[in-house]
PDB file of N, CA and C in Angstrom:
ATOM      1  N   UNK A   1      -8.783  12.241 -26.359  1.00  0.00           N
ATOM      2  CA  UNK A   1      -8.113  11.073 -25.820  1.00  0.00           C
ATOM      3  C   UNK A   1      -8.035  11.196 -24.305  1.00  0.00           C
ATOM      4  N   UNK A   2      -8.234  10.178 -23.456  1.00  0.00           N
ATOM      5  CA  UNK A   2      -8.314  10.228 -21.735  1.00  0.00           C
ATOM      6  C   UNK A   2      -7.071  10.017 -21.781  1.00  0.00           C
ATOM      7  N   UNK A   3      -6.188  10.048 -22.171  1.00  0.00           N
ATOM      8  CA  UNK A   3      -4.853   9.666 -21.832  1.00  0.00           C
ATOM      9  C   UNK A   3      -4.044  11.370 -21.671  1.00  0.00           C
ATOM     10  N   UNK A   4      -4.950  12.136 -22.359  1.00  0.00           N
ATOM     11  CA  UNK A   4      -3.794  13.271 -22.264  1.00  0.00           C
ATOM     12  C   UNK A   4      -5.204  14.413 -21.453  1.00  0.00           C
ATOM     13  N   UNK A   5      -6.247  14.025 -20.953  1.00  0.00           N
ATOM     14  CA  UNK A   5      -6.783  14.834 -20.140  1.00  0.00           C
ATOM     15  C   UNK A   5      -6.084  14.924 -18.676  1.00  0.00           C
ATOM     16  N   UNK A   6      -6.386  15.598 -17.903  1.00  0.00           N
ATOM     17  CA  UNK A   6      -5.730  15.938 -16.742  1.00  0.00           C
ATOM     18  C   UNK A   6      -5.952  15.417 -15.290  1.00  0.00           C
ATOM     19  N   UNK A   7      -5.213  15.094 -14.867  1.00  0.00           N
ATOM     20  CA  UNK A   7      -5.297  13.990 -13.477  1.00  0.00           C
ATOM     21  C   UNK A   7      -6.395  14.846 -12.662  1.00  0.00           C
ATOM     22  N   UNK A   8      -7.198  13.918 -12.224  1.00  0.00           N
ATOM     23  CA  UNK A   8      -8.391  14.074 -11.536  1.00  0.00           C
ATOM     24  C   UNK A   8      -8.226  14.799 -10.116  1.00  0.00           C
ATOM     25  N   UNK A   9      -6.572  14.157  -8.889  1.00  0.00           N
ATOM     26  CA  UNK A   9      -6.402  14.430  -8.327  1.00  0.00           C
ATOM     27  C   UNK A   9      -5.256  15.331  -7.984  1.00  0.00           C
ATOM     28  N   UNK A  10      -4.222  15.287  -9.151  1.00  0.00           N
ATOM     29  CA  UNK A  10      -3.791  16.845  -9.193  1.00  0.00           C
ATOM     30  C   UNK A  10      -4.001  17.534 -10.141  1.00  0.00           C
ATOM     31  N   UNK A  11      -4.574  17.345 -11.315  1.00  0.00           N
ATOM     32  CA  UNK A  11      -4.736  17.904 -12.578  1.00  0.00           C
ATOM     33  C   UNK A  11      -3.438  18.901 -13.100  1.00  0.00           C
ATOM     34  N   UNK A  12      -1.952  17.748 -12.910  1.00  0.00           N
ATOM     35  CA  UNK A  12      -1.096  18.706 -13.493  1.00  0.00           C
ATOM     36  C   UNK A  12      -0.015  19.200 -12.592  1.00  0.00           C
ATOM     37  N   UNK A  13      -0.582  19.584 -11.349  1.00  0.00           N
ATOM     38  CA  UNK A  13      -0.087  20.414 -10.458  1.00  0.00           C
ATOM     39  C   UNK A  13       0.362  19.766  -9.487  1.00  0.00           C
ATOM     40  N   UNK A  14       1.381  20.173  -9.163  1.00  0.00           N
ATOM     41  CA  UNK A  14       1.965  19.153  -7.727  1.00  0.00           C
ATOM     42  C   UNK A  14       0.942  19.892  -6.599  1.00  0.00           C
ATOM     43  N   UNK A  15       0.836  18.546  -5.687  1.00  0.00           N
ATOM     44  CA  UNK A  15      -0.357  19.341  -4.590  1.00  0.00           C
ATOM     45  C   UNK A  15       0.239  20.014  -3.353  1.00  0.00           C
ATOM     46  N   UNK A  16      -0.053  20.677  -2.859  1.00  0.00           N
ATOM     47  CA  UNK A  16       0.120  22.091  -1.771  1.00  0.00           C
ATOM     48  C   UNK A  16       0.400  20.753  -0.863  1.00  0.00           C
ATOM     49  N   UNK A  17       0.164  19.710  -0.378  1.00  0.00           N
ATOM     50  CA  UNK A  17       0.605  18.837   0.655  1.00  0.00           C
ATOM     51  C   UNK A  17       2.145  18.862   0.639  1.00  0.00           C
ATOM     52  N   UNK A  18       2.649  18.610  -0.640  1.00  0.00           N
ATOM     53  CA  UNK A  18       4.192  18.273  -1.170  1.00  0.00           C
ATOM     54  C   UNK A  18       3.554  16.847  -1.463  1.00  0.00           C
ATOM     55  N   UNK A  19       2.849  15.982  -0.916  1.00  0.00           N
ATOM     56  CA  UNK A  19       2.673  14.325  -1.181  1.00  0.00           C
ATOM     57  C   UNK A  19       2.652  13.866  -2.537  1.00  0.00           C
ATOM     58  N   UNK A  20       3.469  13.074  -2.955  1.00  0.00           N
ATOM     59  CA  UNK A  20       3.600  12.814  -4.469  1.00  0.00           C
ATOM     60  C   UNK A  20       1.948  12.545  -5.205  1.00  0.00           C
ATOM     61  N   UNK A  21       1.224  12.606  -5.833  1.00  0.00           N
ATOM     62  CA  UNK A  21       0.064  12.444  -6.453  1.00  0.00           C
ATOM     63  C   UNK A  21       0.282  10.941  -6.957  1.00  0.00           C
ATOM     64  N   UNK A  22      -0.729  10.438  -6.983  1.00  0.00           N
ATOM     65  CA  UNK A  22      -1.133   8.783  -7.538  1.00  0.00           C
ATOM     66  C   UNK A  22      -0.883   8.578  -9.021  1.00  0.00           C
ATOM     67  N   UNK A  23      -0.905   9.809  -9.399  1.00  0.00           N
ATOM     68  CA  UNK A  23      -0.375   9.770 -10.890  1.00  0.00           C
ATOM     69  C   UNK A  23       1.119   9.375 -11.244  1.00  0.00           C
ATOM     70  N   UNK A  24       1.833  10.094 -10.004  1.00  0.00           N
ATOM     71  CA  UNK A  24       3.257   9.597 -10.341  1.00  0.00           C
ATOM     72  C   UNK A  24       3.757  11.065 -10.594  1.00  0.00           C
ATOM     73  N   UNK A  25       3.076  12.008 -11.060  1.00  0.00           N
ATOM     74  CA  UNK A  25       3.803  13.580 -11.332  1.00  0.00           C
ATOM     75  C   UNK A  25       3.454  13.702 -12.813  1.00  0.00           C
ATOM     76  N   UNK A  26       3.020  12.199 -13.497  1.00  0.00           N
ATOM     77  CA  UNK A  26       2.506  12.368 -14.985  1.00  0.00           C
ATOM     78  C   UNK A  26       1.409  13.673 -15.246  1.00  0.00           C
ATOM     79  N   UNK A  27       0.416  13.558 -14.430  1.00  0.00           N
ATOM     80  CA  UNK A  27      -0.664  14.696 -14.462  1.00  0.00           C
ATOM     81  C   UNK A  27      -1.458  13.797 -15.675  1.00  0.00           C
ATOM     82  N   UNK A  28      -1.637  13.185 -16.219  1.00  0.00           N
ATOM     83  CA  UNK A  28      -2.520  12.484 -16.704  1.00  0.00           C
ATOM     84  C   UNK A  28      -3.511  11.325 -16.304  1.00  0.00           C
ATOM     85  N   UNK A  29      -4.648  11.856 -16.578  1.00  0.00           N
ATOM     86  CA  UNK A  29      -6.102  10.487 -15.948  1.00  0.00           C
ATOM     87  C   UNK A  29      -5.466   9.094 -15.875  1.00  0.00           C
ATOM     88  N   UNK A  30      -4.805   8.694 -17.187  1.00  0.00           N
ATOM     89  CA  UNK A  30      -4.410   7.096 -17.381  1.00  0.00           C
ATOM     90  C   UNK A  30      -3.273   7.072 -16.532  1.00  0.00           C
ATOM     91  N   UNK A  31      -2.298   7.867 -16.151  1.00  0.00           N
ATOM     92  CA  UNK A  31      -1.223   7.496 -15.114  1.00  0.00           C
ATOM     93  C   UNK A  31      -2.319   7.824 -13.521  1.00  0.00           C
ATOM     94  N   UNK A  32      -2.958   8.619 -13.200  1.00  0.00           N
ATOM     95  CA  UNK A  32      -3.885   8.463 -11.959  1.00  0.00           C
ATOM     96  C   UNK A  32      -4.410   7.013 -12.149  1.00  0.00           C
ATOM     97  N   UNK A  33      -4.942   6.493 -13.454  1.00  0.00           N
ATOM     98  CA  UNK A  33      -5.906   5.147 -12.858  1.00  0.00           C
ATOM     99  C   UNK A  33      -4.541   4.187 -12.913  1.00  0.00           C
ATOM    100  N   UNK A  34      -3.518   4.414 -13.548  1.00  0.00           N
ATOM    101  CA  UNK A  34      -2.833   3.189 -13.499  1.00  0.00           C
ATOM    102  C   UNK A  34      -1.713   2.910 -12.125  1.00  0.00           C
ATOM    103  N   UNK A  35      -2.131   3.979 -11.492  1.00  0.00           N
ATOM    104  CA  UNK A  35      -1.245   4.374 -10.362  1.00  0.00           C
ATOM    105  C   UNK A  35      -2.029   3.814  -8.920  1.00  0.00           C
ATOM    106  N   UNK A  36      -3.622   4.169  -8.949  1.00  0.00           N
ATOM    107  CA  UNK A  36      -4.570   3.519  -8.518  1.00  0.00           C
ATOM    108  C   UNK A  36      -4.524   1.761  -8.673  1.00  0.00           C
ATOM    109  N   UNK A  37      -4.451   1.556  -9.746  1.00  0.00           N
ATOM    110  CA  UNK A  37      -4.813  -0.076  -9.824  1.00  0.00           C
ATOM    111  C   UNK A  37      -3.139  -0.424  -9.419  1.00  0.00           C
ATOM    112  N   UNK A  38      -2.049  -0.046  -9.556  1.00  0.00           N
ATOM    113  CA  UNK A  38      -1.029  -0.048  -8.930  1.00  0.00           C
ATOM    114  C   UNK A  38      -0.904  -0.137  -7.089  1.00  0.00           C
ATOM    115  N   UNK A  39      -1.482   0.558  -6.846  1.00  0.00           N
ATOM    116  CA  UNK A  39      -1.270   0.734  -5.617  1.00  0.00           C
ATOM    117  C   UNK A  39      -2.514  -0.439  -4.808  1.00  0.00           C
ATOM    118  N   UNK A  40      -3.509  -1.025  -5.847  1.00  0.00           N
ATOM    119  CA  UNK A  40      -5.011  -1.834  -5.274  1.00  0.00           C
ATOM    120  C   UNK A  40      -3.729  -3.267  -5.372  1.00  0.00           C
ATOM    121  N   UNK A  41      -3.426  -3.480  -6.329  1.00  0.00           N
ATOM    122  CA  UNK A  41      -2.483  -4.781  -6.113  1.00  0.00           C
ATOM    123  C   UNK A  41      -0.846  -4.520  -5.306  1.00  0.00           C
ATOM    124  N   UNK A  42      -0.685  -3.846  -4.689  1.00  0.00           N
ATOM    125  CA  UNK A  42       0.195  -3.756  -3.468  1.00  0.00           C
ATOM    126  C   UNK A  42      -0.734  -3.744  -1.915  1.00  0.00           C
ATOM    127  N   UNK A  43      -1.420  -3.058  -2.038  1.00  0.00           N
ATOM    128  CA  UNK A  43      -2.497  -3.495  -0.901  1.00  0.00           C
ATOM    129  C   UNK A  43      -2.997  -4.919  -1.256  1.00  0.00           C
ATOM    130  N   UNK A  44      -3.495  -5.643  -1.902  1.00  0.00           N
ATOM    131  CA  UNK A  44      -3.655  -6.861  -2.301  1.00  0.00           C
ATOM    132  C   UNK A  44      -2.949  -7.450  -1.445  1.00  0.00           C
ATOM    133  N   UNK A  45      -1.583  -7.718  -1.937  1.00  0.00           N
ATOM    134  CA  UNK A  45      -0.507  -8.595  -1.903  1.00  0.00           C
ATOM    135  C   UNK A  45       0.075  -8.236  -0.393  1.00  0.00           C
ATOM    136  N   UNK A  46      -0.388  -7.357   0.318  1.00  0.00           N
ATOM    137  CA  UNK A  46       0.226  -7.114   1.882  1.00  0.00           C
ATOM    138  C   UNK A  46      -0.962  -7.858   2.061  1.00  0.00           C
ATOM    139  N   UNK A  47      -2.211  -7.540   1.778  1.00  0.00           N
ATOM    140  CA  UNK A  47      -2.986  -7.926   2.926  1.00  0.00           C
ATOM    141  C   UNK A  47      -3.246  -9.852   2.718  1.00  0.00           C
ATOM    142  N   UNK A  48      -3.119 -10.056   1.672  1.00  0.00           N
ATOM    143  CA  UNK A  48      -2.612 -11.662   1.715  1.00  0.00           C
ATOM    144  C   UNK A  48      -1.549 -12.264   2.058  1.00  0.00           C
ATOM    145  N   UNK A  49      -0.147 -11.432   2.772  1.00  0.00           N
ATOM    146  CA  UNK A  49       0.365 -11.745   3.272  1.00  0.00           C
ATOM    147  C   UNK A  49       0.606 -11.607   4.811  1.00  0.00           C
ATOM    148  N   UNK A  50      -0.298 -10.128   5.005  1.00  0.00           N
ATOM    149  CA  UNK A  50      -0.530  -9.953   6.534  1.00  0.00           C
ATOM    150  C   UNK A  50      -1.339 -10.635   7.061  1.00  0.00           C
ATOM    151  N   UNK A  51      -2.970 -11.060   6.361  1.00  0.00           N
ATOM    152  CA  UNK A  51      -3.665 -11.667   7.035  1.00  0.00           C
ATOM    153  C   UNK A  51      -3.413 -13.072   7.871  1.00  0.00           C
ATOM    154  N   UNK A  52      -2.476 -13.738   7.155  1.00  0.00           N
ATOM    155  CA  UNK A  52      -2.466 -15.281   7.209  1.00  0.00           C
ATOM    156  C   UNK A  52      -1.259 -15.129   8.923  1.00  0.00           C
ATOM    157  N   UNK A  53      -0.144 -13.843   9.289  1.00  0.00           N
ATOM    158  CA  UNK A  53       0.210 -14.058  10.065  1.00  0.00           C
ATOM    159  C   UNK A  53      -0.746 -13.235  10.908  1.00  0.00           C
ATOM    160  N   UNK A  54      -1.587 -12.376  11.202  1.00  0.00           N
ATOM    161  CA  UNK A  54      -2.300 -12.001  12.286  1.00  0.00           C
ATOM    162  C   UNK A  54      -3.286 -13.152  12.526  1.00  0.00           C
ATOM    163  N   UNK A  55      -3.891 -13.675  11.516  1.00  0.00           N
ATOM    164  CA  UNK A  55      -4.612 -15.288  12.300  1.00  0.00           C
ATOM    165  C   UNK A  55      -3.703 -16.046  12.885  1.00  0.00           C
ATOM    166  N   UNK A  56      -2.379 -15.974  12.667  1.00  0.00           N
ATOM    167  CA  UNK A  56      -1.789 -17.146  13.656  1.00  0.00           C
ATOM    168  C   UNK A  56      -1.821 -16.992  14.665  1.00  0.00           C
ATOM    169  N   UNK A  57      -1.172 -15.099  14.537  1.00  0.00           N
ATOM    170  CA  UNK A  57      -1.066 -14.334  16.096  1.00  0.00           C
ATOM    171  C   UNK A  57      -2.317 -14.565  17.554  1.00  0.00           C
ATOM    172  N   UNK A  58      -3.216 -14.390  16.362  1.00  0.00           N
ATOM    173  CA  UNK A  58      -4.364 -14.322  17.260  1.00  0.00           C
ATOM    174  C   UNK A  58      -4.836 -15.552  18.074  1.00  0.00           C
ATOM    175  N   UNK A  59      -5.113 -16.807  16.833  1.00  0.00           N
ATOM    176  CA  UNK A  59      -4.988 -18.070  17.236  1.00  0.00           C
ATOM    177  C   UNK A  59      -4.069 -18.878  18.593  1.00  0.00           C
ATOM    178  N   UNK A  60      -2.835 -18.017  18.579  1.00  0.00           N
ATOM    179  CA  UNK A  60      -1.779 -18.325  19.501  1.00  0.00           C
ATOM    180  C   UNK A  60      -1.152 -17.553  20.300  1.00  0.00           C
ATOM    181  N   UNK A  61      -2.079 -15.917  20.576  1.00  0.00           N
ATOM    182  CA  UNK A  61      -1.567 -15.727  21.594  1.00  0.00           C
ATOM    183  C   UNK A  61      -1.684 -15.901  23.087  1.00  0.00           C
ATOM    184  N   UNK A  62      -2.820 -16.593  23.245  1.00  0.00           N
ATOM    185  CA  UNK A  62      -2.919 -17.032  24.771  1.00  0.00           C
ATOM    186  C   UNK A  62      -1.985 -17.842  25.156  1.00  0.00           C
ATOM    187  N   UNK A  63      -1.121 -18.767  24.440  1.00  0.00           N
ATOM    188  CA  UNK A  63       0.364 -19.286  24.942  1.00  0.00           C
ATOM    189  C   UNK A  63       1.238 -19.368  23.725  1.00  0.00           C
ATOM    190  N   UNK A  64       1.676 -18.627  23.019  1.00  0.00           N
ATOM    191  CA  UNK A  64       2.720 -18.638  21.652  1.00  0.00           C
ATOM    192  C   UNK A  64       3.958 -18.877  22.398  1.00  0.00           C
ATOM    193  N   UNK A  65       4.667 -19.511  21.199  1.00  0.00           N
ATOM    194  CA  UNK A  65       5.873 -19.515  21.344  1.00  0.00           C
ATOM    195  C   UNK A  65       6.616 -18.281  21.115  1.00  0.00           C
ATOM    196  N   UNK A  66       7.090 -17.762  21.803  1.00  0.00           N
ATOM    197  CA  UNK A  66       7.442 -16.337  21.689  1.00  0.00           C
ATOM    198  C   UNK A  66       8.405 -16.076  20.359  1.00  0.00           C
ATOM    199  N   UNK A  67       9.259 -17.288  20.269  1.00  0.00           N
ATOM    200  CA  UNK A  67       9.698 -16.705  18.646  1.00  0.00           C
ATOM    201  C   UNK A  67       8.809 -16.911  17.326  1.00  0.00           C
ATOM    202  N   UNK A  68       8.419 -17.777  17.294  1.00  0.00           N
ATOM    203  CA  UNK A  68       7.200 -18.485  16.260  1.00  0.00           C
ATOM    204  C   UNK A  68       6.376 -16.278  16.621  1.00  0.00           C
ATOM    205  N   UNK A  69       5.981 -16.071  17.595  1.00  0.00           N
ATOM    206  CA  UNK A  69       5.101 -15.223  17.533  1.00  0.00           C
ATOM    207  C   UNK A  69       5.589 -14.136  17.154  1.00  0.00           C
ATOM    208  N   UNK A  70       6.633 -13.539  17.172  1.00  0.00           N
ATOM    209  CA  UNK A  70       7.750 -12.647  16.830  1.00  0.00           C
ATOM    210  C   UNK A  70       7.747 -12.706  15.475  1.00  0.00           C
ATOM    211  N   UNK A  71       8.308 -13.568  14.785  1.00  0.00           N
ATOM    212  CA  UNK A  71       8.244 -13.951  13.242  1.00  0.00           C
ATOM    213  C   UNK A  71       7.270 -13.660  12.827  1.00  0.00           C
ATOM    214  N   UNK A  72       6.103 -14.256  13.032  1.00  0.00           N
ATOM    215  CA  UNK A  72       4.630 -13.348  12.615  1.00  0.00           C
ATOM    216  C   UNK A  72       4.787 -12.469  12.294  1.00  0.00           C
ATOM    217  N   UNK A  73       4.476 -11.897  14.032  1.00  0.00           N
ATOM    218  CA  UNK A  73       4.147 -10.192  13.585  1.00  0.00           C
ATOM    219  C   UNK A  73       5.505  -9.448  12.698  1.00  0.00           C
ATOM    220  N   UNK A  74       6.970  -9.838  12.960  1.00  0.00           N
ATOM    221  CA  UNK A  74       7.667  -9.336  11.801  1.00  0.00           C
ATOM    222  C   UNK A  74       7.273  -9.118  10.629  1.00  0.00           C
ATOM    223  N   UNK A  75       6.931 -10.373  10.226  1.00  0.00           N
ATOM    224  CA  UNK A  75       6.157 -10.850   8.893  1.00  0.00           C
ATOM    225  C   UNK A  75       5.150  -9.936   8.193  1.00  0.00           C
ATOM    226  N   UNK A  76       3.949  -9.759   9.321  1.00  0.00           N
ATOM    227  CA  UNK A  76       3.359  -8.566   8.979  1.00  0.00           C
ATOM    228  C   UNK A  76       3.520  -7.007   8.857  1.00  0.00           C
ATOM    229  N   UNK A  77       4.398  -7.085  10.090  1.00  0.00           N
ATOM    230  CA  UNK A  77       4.610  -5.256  10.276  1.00  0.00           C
ATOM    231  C   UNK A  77       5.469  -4.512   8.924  1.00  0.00           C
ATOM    232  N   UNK A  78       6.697  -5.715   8.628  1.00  0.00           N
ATOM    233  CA  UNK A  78       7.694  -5.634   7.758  1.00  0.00           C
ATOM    234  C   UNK A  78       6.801  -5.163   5.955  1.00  0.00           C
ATOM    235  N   UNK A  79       5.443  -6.308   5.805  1.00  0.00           N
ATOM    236  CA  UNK A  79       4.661  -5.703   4.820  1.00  0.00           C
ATOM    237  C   UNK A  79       3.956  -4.616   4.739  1.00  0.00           C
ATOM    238  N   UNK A  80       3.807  -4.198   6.287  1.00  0.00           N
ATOM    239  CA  UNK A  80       2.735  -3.119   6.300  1.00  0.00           C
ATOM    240  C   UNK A  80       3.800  -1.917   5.841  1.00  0.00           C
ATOM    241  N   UNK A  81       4.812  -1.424   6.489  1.00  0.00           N
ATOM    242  CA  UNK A  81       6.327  -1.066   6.382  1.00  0.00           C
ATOM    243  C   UNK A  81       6.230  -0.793   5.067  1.00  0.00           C
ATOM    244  N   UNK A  82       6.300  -1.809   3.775  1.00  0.00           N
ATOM    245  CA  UNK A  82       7.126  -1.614   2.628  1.00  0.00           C
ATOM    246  C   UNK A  82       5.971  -0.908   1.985  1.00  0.00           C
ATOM    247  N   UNK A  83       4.911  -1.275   2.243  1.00  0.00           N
ATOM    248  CA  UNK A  83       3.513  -0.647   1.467  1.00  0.00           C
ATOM    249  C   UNK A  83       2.840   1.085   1.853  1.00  0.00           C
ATOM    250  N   UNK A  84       3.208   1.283   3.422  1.00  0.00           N
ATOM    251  CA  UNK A  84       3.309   2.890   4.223  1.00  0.00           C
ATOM    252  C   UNK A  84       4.204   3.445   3.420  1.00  0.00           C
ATOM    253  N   UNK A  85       5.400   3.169   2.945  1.00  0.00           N
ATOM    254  CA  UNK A  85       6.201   3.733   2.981  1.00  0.00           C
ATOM    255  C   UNK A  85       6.068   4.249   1.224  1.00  0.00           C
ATOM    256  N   UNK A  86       5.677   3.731   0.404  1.00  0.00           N
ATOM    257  CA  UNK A  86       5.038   4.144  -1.102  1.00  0.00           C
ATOM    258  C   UNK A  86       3.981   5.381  -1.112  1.00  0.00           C
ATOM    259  N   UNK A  87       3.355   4.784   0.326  1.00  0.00           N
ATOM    260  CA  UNK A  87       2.232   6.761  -0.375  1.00  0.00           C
ATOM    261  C   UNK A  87       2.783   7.910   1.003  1.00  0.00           C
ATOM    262  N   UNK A  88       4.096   8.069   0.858  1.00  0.00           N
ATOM    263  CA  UNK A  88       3.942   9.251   1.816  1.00  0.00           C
ATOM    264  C   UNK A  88       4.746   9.863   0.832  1.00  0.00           C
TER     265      UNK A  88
END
């Protein structure tokens, strides 16, 4: 069964980094891939929400309204923020 073979990237073992493994600490293949496709739809979902304010940014920074432009980049940094902060 792939479900009870051993995580690809720690196989089991917490890694010498200390950095939590993609598995979650399960040590199993199916918690590595489900931790993977976990982490592909959080990158997803930032970068469809970052993209749409760095085109504004960009679009408008040769004269932005400085709060309109503020909000943006909040907008983005704040997603980049919640998504950094899951793989350390």
């Amino acid at each position: 069964m792939i479900g009870s073979e051993p995580c690809l990237t720690c196989g089991g073992t917490p890694l010498a980094s200390g950095l939590p493994c993609i598995c979650g600490g399960v040590g199993t293949r199916d918690a590595e891939t489900d931790g993977l496709r976990r982490y592909a739809f959080e990158l997803e979902s930032v970068i469809s929400t970052v993209r749409p304010a760095l085109e504004w940014v960009l679009h408008h920074a040769p004269s932005p309204d400085p709060h309109a432009l503020a909000g943006r980049a909040n907008i983005a940094l704040e997603r980049i923020s919640e998504i950094g902060g899951r793989f350390k």
